[in-house]
Protein backbone atom coordinates (compact mmCIF):
# COMPACT_ATOMS: atom_id res chain seq x y z
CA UNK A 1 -5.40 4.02 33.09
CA UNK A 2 -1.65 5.10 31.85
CA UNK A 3 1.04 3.22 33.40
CA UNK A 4 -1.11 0.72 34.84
CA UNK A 5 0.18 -2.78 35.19
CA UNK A 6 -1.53 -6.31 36.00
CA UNK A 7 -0.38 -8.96 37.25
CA UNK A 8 -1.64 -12.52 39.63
CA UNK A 9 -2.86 -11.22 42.95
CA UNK A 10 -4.97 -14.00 45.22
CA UNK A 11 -8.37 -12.60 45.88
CA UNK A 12 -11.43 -13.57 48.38
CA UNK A 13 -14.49 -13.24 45.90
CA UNK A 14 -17.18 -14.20 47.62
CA UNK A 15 -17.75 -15.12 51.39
CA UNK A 16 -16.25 -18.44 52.73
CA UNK A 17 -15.34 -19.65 48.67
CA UNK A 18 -12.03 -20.66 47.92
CA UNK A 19 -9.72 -17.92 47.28
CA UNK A 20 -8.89 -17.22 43.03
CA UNK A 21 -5.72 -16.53 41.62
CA UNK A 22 -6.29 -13.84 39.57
CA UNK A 23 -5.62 -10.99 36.92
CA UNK A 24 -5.15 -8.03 39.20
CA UNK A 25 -4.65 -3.80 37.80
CA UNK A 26 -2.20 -1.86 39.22
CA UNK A 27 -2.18 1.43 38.79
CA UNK A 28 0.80 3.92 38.46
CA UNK A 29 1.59 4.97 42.36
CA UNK A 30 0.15 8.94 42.92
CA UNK A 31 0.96 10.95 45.18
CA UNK A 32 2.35 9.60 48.73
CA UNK A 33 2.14 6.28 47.24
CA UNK A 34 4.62 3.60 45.89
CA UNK A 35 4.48 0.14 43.89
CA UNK A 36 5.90 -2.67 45.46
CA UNK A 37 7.36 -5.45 44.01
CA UNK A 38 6.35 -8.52 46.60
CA UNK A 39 9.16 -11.38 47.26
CA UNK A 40 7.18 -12.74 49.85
CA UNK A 41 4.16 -12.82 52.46
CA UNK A 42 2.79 -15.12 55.12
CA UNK A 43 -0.13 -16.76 55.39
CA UNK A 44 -1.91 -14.86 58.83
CA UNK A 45 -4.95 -15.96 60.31
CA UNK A 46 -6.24 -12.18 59.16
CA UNK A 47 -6.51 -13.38 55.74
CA UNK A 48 -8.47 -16.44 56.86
CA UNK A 49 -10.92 -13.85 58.64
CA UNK A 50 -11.69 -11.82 55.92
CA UNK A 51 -12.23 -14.71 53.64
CA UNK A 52 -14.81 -15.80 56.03
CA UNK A 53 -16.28 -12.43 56.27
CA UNK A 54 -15.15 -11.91 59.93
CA UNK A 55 -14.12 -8.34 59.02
CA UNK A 56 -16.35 -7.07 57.09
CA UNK A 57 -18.28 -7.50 53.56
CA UNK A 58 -16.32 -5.60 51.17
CA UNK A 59 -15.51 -8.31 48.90
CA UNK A 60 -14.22 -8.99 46.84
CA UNK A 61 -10.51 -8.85 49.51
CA UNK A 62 -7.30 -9.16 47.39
CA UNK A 63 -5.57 -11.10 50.65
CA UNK A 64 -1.88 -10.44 52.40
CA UNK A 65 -0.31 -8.45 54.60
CA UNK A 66 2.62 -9.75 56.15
CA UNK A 67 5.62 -9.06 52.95
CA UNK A 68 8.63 -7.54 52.09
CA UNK A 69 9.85 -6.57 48.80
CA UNK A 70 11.29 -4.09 46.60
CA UNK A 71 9.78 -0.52 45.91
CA UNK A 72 9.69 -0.40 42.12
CA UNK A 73 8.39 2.90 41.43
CA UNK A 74 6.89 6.17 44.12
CA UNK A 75 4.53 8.49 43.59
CA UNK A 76 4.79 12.49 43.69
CA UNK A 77 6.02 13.93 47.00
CA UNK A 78 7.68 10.37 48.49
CA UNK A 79 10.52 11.29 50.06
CA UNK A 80 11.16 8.01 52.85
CA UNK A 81 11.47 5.84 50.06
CA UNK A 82 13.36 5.19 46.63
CA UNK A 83 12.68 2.42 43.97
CA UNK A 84 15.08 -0.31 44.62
CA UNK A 85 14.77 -0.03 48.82
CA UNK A 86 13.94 -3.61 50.45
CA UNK A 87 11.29 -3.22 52.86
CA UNK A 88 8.97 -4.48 54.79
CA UNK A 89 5.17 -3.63 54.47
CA UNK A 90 3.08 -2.16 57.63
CA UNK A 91 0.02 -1.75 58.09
CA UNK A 92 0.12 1.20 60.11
CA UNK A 93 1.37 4.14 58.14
CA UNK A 94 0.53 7.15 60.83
CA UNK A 95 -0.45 10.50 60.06
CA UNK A 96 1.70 12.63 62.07
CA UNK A 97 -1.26 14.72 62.98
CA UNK A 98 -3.97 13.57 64.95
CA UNK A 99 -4.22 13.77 68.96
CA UNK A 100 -1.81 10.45 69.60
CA UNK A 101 0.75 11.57 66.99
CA UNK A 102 0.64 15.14 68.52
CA UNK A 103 1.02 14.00 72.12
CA UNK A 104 4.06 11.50 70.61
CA UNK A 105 2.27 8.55 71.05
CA UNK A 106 2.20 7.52 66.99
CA UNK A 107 2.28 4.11 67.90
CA UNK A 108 -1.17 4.73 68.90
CA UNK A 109 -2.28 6.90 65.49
CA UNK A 110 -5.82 7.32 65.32
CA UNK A 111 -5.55 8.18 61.48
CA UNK A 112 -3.45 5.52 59.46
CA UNK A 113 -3.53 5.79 56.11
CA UNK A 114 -3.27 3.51 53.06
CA UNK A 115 -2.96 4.03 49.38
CA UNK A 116 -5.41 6.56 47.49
CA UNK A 117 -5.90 4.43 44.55
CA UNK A 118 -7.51 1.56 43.93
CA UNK A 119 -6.72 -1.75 42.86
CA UNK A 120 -9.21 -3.47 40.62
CA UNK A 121 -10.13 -6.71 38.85
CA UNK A 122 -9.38 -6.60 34.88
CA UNK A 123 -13.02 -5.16 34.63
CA UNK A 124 -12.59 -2.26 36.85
CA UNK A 125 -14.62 -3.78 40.11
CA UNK A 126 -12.37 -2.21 43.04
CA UNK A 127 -10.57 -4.77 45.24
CA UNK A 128 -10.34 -4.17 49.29
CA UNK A 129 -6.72 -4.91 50.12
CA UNK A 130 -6.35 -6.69 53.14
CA UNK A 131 -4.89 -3.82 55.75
CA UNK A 132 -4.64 -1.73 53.27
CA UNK A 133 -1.85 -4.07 51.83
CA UNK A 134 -2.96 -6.91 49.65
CA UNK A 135 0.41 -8.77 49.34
CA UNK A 136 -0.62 -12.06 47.57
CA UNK A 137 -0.05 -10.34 44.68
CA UNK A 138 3.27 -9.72 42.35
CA UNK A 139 3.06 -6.20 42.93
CA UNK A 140 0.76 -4.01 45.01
CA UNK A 141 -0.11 -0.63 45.71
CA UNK A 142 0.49 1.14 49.53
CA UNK A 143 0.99 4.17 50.60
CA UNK A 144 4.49 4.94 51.00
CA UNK A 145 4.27 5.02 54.64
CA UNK A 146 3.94 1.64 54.75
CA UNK A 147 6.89 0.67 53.58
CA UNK A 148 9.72 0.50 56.35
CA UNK A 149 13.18 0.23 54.73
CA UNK A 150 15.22 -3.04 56.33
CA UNK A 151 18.80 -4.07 55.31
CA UNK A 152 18.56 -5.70 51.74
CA UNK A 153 20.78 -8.69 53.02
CA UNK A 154 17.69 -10.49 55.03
CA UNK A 155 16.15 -13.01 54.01
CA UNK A 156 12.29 -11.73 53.00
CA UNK A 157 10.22 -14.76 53.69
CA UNK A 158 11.63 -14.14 57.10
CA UNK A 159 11.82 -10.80 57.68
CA UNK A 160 8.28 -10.01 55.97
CA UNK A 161 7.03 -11.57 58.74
CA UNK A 162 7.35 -8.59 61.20
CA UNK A 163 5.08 -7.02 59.00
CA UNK A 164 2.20 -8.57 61.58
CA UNK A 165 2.12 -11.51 63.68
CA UNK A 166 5.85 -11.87 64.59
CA UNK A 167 5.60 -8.02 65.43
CA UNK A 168 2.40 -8.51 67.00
CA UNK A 169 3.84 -10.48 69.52
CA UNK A 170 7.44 -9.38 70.10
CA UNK A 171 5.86 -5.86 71.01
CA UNK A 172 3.39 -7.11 72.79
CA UNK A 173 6.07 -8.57 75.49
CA UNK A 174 8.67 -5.48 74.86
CA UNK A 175 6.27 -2.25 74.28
CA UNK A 176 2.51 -3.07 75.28
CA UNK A 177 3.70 -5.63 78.70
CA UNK A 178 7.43 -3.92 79.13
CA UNK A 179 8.69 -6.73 80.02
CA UNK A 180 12.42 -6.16 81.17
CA UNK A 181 14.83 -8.54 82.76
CA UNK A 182 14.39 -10.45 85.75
CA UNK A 183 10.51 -9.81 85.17
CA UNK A 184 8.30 -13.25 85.14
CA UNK A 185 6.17 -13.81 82.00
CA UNK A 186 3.25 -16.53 81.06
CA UNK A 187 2.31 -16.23 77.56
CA UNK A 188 -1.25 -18.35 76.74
CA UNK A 189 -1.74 -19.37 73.57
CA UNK A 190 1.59 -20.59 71.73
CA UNK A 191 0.84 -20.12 67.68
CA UNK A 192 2.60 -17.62 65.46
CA UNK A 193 1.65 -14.15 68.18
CA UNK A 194 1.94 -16.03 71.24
CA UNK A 195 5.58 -17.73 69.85
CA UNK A 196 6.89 -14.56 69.43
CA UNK A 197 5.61 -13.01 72.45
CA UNK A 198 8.52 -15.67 74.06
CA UNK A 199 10.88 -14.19 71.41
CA UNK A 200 10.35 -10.57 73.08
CA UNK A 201 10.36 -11.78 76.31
CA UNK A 202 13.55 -13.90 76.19
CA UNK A 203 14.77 -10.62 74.44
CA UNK A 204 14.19 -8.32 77.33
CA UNK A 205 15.25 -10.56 79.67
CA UNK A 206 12.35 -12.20 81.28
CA UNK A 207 12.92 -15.38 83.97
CA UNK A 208 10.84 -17.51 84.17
CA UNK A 209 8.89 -17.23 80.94
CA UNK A 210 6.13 -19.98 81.07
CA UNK A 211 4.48 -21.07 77.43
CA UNK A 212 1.13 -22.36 77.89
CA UNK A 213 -1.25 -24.18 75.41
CA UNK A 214 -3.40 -27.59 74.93
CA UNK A 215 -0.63 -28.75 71.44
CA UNK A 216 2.37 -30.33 72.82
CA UNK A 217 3.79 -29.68 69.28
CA UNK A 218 3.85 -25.93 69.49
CA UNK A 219 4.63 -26.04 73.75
CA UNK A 220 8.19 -27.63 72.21
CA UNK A 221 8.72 -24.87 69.77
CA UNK A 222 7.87 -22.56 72.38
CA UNK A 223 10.72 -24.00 74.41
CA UNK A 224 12.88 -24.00 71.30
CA UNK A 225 12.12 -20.33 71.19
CA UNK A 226 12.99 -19.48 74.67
CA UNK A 227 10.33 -20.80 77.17
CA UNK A 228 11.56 -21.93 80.36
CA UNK A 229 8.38 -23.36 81.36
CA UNK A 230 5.57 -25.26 79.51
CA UNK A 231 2.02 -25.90 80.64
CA UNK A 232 -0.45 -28.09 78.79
CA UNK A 233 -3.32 -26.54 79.89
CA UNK A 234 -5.67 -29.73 78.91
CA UNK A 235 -4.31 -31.28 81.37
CA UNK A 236 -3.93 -28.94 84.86
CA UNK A 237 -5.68 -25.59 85.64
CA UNK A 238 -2.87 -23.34 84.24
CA UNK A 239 -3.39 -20.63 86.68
CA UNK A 240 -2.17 -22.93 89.67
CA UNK A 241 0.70 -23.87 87.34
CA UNK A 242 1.68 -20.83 86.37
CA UNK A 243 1.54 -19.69 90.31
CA UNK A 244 3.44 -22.78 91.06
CA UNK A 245 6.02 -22.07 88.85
CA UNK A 246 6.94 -18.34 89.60
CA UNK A 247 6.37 -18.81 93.13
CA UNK A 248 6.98 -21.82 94.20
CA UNK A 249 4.35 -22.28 97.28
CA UNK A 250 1.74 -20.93 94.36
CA UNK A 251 1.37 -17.46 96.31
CA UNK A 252 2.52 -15.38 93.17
CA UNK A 253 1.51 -14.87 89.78
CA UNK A 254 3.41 -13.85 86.78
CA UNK A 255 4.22 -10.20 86.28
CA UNK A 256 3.19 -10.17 82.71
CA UNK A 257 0.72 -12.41 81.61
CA UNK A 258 0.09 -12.36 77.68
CA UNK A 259 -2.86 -13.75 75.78
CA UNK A 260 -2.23 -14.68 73.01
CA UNK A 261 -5.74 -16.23 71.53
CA UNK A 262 -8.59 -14.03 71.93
CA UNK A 263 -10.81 -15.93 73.84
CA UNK A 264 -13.02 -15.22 77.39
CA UNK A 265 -12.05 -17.98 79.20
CA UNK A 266 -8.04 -17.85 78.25
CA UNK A 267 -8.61 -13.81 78.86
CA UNK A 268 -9.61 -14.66 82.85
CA UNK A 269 -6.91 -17.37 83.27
CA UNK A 270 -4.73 -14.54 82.28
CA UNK A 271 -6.88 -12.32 84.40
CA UNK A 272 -5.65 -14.56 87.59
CA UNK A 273 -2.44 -15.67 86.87
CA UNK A 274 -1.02 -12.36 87.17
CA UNK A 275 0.47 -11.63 90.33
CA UNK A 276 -0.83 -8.09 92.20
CA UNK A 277 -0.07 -5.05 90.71
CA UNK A 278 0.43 -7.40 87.19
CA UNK A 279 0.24 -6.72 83.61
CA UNK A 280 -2.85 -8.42 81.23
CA UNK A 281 -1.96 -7.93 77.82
CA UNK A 282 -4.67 -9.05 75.24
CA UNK A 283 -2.90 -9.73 71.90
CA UNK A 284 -5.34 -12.46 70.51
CA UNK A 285 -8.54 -10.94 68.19
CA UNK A 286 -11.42 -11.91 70.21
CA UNK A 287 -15.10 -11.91 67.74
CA UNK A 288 -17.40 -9.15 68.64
CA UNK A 289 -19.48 -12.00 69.91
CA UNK A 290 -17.19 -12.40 73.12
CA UNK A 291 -17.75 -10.17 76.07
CA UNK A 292 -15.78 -9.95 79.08
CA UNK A 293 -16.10 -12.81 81.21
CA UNK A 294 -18.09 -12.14 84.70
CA UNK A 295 -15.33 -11.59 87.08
CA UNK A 296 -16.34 -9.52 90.07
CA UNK A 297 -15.19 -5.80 90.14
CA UNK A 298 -14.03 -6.39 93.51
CA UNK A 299 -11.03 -8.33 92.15
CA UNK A 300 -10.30 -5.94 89.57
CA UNK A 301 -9.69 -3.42 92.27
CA UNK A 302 -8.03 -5.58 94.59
CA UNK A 303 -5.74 -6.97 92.50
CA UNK A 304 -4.50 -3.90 91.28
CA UNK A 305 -2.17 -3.34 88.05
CA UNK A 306 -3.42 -3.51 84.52
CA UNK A 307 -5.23 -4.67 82.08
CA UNK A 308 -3.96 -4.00 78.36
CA UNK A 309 -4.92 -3.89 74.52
CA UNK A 310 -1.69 -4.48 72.46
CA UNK A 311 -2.58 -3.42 68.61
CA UNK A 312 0.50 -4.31 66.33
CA UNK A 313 2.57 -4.71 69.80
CA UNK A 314 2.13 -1.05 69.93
CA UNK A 315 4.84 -0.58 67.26
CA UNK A 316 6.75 1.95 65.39
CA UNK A 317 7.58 0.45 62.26
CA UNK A 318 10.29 2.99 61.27
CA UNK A 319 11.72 2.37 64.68
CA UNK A 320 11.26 -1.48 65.33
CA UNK A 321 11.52 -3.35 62.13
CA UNK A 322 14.94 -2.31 61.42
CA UNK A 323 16.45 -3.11 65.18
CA UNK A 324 14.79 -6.56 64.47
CA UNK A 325 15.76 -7.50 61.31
CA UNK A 326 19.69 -5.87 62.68
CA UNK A 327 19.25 -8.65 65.69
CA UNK A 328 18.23 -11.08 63.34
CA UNK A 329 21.22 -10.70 61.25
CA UNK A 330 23.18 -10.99 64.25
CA UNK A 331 21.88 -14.05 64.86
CA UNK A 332 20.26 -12.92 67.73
CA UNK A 333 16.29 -13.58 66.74
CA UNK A 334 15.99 -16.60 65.21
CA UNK A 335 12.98 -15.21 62.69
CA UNK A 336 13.98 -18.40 60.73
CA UNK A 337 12.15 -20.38 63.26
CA UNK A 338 8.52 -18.85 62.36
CA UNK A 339 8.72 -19.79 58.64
CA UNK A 340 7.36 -23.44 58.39
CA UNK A 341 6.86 -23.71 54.87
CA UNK A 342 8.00 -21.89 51.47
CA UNK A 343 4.45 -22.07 49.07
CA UNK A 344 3.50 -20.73 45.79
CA UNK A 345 1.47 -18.24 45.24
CA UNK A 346 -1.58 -21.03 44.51
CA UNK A 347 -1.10 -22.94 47.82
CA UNK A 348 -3.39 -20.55 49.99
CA UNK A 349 -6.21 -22.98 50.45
CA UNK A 350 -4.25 -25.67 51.52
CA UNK A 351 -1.98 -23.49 54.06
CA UNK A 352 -5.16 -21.86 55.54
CA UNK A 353 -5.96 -25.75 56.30
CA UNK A 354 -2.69 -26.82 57.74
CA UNK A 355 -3.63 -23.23 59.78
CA UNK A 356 -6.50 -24.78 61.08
CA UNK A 357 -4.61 -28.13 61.96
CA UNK A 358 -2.26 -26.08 64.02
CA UNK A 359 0.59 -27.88 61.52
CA UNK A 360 2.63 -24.61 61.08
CA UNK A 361 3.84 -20.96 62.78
CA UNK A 362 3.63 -19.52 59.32
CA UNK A 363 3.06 -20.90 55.58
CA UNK A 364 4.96 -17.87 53.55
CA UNK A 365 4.58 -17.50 50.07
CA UNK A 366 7.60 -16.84 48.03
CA UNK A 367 6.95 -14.62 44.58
């Protein structure tokens, strides 16, 4: 293949084994696509999933999503983007075209796209990049469109971060919950998503914004971040709390509630601790094992409001990543905050374990 390139890229071979550092093929970007030369990416619970086979069985994965770096070469007809831009990756490149896109909605695209190509191992077997991205690599292959172009002065272990779970939760609070000021706010579940979904809220404004989780560790970072409240949920029925907070005689509920881990039993907390005519947004990945949890349809009625789906925090790229990384420059969103660790590129392994420990917001590893 002319032009082709290969370099170390971490890959998922087989189900649940350790991950490889590996030879990896690049090939020269076609049409609508670019190279990307990867400074950095964080360690997500995604990556975790498809190692495990939670995602599906298309090994082998070449893992990473959340990066920045620098675009060293486009293909044919890319126009948004020019070899030396810093950006950060996304995994939601939309079309333009289909029915959300049309209606201008592309936050919800129905049609994303990723890169044409294929990466492959050294003897041609085709890698499935995680997203569409596969950023534990020195250089990968995306479709231009998902590459949004930040100012070159941030710091990419930090900024690379938007590229999923910082996003994830930021616009869950901001676009999926629109949470505005003077607006209460409980956020359950306080890891990488659910810490940023305090970010967002203490962005917009929110009062009181209540952190709740079962680690005292991450209810003080959540404070750090911006939580007025904390609730250690192993210890009192957090919907009472959370009532008792916002209203005082524990007649109210928040007017957002956020969950933030993916679970049925955190999902009807949530359900409850809204106040009536509240907001449920579900920003944790549940399994498809989980169903709903039996809550009787007269209380969906009665309580009114709504009950949400936030995927990506209902971004824009184009239009959010570079008004976060400008606040963050400011000094304004403390992205710093979310990056725990600085690894190498063969320090996966042991950063999916301090993961599982709940020892870190984000492991990042710096190219």
């Amino acid at each position: 293949m002319s032009n082709s390139q290969t370099v170390k890229g971490v890959v998922a071979l087989k189900k649940s084994e350790p991950v490889s550092v590996v030879d990896i093929v690049i090939p020269a970007p076609g049409p609508g696509e670019a190279v990307v030369q990867v400074q950095s990416c964080g360690v997500c619970h995604t990556d975790l999933h498809y190692r495990e086979g939670g995602i599906n069985d298309e090994f082998p994965f070449l893992l990473g999503h959340e990066a920045a770096g620098v675009v060293e070469s486009v293909g044919e007809g890319v126009t948004e983007v020019a070899p030396g831009d810093f950006v950060v990756l996304n995994w939601r490149a939309v079309c333009g075209d289909c029915r959300a896109c049309d209606r201008g909605e592309p936050w919800y695209c129905f049609a994303t796209h990723n890169a044409t190509q294929k990466m492959t191992l050294t003897d041609g077997t085709e890698l499935s990049p995680a997203l569409g991205i596969g950023a534990f690599a020195e250089k990968t292959l995306v479709a231009a469109g998902q590459c949004t172009k930040v100012d070159p002065e941030a710091r990419a272990a930090a900024v690379g971060l938007l590229g999923c779970g910082v996003m994830a939760g930021v616009g869950a609070a901001i676009n999926t919950g629109a949470v505005t000021r003077g607006k209460s706010v409980a956020v359950i579940g306080c890891g990488g998503v659910g810490a940023a979904s305090i970010v967002g809220s203490a962005l917009a404004g929110a009062s009181p914004i209540i952190a709740v989780d079962i680690d005292d560790r991450k209810l003080e970072t959540a404070r750090e971040l911006g939580a007025t409240h904390t609730v250690n949920s192993s210890q009192v029925d957090p919907v009472e709390a959370i009532r008792e907070i916002v209203g005082h005689d524990g007649s109210e509920g928040a007017d957002v509630v956020i969950e933030a881990v993916g679970r049925p039993e955190t999902w009807k907390q949530a359900f409850y601790a809204r106040d009536l005519a509240g907001v449920l947004v579900l920003v944790g990945v549940p399994t498809p094992d989980m169903t709903v949890p039996d809550i009787p349809l007269i209380d969906v009625f009665g309580r009114g409001g709504a009950l949400k789906s936030s995927w990506y925090g209902d971004c824009l790229p184009k239009r959010d990543f570079p008004m976060l990384v400008d606040l963050y420059r400011q000094g304004r969103f403390d992205l710093d905050a979310f990056v725990t660790e600085e690894i190498g590129i063969g320090d996966i392994e042991a950063a999916f374990e301090k993961m599982h420990h709940g020892d870190v917001l984000r492991s990042v590893v710096v190219l």
